[in-house]
N, C-alpha and C. Protein backbone atom coordinates (compact mmCIF):
# COMPACT_ATOMS: atom_id res chain seq x y z
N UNK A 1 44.03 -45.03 154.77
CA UNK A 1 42.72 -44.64 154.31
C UNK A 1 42.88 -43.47 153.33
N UNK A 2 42.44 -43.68 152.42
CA UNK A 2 42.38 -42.66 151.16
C UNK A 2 41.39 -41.47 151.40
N UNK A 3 41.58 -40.19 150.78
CA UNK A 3 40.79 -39.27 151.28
C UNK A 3 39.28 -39.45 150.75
N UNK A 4 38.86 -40.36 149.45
CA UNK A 4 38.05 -40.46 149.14
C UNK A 4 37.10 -41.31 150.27
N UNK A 5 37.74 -42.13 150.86
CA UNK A 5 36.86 -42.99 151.81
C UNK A 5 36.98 -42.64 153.16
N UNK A 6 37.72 -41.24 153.55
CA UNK A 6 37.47 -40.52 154.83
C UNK A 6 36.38 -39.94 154.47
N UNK A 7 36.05 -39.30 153.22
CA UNK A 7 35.24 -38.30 153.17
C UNK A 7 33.76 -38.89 152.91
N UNK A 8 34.14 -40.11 152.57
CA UNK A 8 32.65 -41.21 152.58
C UNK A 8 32.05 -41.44 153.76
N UNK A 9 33.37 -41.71 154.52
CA UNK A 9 33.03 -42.05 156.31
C UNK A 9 32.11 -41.02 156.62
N UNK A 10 33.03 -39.71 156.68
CA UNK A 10 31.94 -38.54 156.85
C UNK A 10 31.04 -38.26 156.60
N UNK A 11 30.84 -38.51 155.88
CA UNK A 11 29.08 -38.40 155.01
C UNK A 11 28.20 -39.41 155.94
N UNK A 12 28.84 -40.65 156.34
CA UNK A 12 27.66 -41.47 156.92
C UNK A 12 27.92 -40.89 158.12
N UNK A 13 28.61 -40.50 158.83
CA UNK A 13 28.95 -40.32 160.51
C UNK A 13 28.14 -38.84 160.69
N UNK A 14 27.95 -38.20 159.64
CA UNK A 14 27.33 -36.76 159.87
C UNK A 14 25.98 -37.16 160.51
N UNK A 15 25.11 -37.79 160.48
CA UNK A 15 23.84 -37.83 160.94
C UNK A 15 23.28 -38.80 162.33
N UNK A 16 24.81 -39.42 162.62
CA UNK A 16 24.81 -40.25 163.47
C UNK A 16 24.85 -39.18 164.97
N UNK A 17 24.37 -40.04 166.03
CA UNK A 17 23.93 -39.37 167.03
C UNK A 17 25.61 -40.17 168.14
N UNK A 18 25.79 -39.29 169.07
CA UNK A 18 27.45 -39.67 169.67
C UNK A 18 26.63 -40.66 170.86
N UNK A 19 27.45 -41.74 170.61
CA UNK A 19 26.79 -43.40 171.51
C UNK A 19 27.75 -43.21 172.63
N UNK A 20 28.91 -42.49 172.72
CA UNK A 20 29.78 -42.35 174.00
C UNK A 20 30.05 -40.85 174.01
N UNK A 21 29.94 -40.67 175.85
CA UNK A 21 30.38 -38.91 175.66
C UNK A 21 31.93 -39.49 177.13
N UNK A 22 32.88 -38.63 176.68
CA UNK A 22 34.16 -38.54 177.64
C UNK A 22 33.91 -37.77 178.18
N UNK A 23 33.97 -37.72 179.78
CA UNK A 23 34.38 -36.33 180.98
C UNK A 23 35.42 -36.31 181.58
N UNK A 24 35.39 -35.76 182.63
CA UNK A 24 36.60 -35.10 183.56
C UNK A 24 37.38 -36.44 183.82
N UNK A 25 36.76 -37.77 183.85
CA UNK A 25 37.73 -38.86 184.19
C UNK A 25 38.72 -39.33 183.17
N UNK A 26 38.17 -38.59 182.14
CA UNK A 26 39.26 -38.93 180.64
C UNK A 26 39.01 -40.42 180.38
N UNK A 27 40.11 -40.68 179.57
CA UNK A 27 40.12 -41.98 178.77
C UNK A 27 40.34 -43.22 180.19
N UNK A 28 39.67 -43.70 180.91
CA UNK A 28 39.87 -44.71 181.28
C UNK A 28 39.90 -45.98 181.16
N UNK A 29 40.20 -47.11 181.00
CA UNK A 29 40.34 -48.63 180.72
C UNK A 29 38.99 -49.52 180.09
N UNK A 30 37.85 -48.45 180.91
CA UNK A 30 36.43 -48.74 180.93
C UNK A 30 36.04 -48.07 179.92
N UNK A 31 36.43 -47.00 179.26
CA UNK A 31 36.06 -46.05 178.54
C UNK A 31 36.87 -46.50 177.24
N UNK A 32 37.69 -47.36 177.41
CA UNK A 32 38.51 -47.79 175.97
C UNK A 32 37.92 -49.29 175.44
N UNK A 33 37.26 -49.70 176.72
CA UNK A 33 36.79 -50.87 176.14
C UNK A 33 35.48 -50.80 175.70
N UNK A 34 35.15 -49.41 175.91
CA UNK A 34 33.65 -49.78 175.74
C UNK A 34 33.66 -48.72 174.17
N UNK A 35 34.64 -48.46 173.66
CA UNK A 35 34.98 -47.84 172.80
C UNK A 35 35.10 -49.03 171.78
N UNK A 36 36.03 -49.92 172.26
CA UNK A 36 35.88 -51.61 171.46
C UNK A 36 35.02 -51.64 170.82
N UNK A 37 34.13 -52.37 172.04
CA UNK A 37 32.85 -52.91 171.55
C UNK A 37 31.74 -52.43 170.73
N UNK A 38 31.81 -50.84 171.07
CA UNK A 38 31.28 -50.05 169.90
C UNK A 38 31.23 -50.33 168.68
N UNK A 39 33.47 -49.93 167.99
CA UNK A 39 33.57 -50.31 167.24
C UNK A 39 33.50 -51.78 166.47
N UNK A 40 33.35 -52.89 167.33
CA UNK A 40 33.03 -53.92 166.70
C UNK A 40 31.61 -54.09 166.25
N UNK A 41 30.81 -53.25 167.23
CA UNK A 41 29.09 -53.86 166.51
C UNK A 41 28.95 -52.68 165.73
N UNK A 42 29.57 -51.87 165.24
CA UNK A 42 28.86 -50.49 164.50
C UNK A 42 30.02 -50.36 163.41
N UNK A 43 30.97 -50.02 163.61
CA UNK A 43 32.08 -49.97 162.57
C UNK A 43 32.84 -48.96 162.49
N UNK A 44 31.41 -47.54 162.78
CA UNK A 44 31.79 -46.31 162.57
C UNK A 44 31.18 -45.66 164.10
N UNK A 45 31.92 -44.87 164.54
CA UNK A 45 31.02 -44.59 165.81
C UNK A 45 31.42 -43.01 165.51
N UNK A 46 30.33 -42.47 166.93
CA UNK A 46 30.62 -40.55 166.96
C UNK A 46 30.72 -40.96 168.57
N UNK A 47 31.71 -39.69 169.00
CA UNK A 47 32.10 -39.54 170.79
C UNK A 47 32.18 -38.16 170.72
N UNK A 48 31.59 -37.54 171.64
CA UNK A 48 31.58 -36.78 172.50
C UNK A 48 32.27 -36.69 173.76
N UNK A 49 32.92 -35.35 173.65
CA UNK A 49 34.34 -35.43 174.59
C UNK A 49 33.42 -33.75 175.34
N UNK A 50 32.95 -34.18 177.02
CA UNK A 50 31.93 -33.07 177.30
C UNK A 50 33.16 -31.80 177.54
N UNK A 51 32.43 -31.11 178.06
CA UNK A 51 33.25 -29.59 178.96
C UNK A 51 34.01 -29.47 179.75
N UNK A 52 33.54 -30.77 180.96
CA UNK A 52 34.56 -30.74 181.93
C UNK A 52 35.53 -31.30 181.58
N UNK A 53 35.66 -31.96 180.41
CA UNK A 53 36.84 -33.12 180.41
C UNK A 53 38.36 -31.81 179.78
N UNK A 54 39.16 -32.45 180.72
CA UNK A 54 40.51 -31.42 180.37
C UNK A 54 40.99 -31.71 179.37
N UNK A 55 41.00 -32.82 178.90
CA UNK A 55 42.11 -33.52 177.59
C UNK A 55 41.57 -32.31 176.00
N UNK A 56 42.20 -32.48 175.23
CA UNK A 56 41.79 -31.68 173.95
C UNK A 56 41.30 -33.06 172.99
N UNK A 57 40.43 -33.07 171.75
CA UNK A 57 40.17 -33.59 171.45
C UNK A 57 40.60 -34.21 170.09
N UNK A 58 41.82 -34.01 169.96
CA UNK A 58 42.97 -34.65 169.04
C UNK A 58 43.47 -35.47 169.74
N UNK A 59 44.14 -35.18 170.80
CA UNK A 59 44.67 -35.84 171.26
C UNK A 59 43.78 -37.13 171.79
N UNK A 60 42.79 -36.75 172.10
CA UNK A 60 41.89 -38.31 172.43
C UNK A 60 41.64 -39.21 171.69
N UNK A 61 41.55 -38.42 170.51
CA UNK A 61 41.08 -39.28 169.36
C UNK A 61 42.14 -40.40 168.93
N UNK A 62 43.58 -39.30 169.11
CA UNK A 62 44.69 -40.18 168.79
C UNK A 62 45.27 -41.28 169.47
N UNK A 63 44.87 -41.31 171.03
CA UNK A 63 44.57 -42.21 171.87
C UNK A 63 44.03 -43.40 171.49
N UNK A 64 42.61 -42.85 171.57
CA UNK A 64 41.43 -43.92 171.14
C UNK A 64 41.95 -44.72 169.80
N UNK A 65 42.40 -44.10 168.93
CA UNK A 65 42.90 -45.05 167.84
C UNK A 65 44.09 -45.92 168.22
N UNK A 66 44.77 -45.13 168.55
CA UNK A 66 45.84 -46.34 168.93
C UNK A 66 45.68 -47.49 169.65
N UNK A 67 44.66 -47.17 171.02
CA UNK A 67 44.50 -48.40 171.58
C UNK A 67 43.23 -49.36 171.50
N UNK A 68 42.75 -48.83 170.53
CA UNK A 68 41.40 -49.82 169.77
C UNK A 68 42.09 -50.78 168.21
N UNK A 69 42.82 -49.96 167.99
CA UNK A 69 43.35 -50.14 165.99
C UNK A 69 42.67 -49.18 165.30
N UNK A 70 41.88 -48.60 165.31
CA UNK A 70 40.69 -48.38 164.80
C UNK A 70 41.80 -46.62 164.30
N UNK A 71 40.74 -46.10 163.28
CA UNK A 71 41.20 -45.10 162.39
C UNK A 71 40.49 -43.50 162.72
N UNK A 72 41.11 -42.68 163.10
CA UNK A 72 40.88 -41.41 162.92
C UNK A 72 39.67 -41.07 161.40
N UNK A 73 38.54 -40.39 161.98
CA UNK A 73 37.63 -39.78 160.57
C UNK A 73 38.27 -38.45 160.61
N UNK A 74 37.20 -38.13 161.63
CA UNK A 74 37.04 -36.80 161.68
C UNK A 74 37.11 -36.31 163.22
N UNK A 75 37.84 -35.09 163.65
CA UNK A 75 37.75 -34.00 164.74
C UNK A 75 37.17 -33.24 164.38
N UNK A 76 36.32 -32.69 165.25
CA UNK A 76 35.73 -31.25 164.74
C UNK A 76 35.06 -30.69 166.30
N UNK A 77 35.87 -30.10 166.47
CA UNK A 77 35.84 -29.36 168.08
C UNK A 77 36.00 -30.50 169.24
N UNK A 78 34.96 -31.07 170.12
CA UNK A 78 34.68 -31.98 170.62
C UNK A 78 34.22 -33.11 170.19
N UNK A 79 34.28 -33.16 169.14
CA UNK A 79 33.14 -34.37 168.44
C UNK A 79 34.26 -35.29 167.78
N UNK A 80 34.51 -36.68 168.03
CA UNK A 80 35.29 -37.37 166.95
C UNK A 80 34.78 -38.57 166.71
N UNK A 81 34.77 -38.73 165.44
CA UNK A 81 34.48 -39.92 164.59
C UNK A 81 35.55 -41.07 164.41
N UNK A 82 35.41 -42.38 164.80
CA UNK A 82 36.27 -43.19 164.65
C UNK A 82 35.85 -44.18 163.74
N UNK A 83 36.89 -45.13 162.82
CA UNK A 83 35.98 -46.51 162.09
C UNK A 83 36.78 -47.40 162.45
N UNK A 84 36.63 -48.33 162.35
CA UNK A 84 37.39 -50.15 162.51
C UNK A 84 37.05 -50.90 161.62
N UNK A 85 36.81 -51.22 160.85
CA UNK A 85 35.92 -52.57 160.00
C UNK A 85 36.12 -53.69 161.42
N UNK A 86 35.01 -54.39 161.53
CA UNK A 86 34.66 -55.22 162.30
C UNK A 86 35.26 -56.76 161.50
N UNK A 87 35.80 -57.59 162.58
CA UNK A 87 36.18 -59.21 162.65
C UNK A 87 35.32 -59.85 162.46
N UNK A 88 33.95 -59.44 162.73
CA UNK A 88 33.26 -61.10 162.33
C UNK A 88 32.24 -60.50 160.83
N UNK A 89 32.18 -59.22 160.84
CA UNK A 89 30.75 -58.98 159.86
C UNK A 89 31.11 -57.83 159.37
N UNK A 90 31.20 -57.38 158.05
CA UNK A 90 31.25 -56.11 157.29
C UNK A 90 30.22 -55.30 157.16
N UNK A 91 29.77 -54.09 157.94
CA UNK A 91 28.53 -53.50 157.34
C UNK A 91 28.76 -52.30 156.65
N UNK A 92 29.92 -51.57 156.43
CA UNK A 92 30.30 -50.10 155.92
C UNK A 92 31.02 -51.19 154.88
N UNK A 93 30.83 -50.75 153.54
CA UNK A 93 31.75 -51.06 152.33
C UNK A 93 32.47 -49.72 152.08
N UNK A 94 33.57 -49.63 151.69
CA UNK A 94 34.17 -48.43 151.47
C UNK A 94 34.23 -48.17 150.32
N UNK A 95 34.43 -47.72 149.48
CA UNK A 95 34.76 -47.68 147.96
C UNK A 95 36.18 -47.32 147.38
């Protein structure tokens, strides 16, 4: 991903509201799949990683990408942005 189309991502993910928050149970099996499915109907998602949760939020992110496919946006404290382009339907064009 080129920096021009991280920084596009960002622009759309800034106003988006976080559809998953992580806690103290961390990344579980349930929590990666439902991370999937996210990324398949949306493209671009925001997560919220709460207070109690011990993990740091690089490291989750780097998780979450690896075991979705899906691409690192943005970290920014607790908050991370992920994208995938979706298998059946394109709705983010990148430039």
């Amino acid at each position: 991903m080129t920096s021009k189309q991280r920084s596009y991502l960002m622009k759309l993910a800034s106003p988006l509201d976080s559809i998953l928050q992580i806690g103290k149970s961390s990344l579980t099996p349930e929590v990666t799949a439902a991370v999937d499915e996210a990324l398949e109907a949306r493209e671009l998602i925001k997560i919220n990683l709460l207070k109690n949760s011990p993990d740091d939020g690089k490291e989750v992110a780097a998780t979450l990408a690896e075991r979705t496919h899906s691409q690192v946006v943005q970290v920014i404290g607790r908050k991370i942005v992920l994208y995938r382009e979706s298998k059946t339907k394109k709705k983010i064009l990148l430039p």
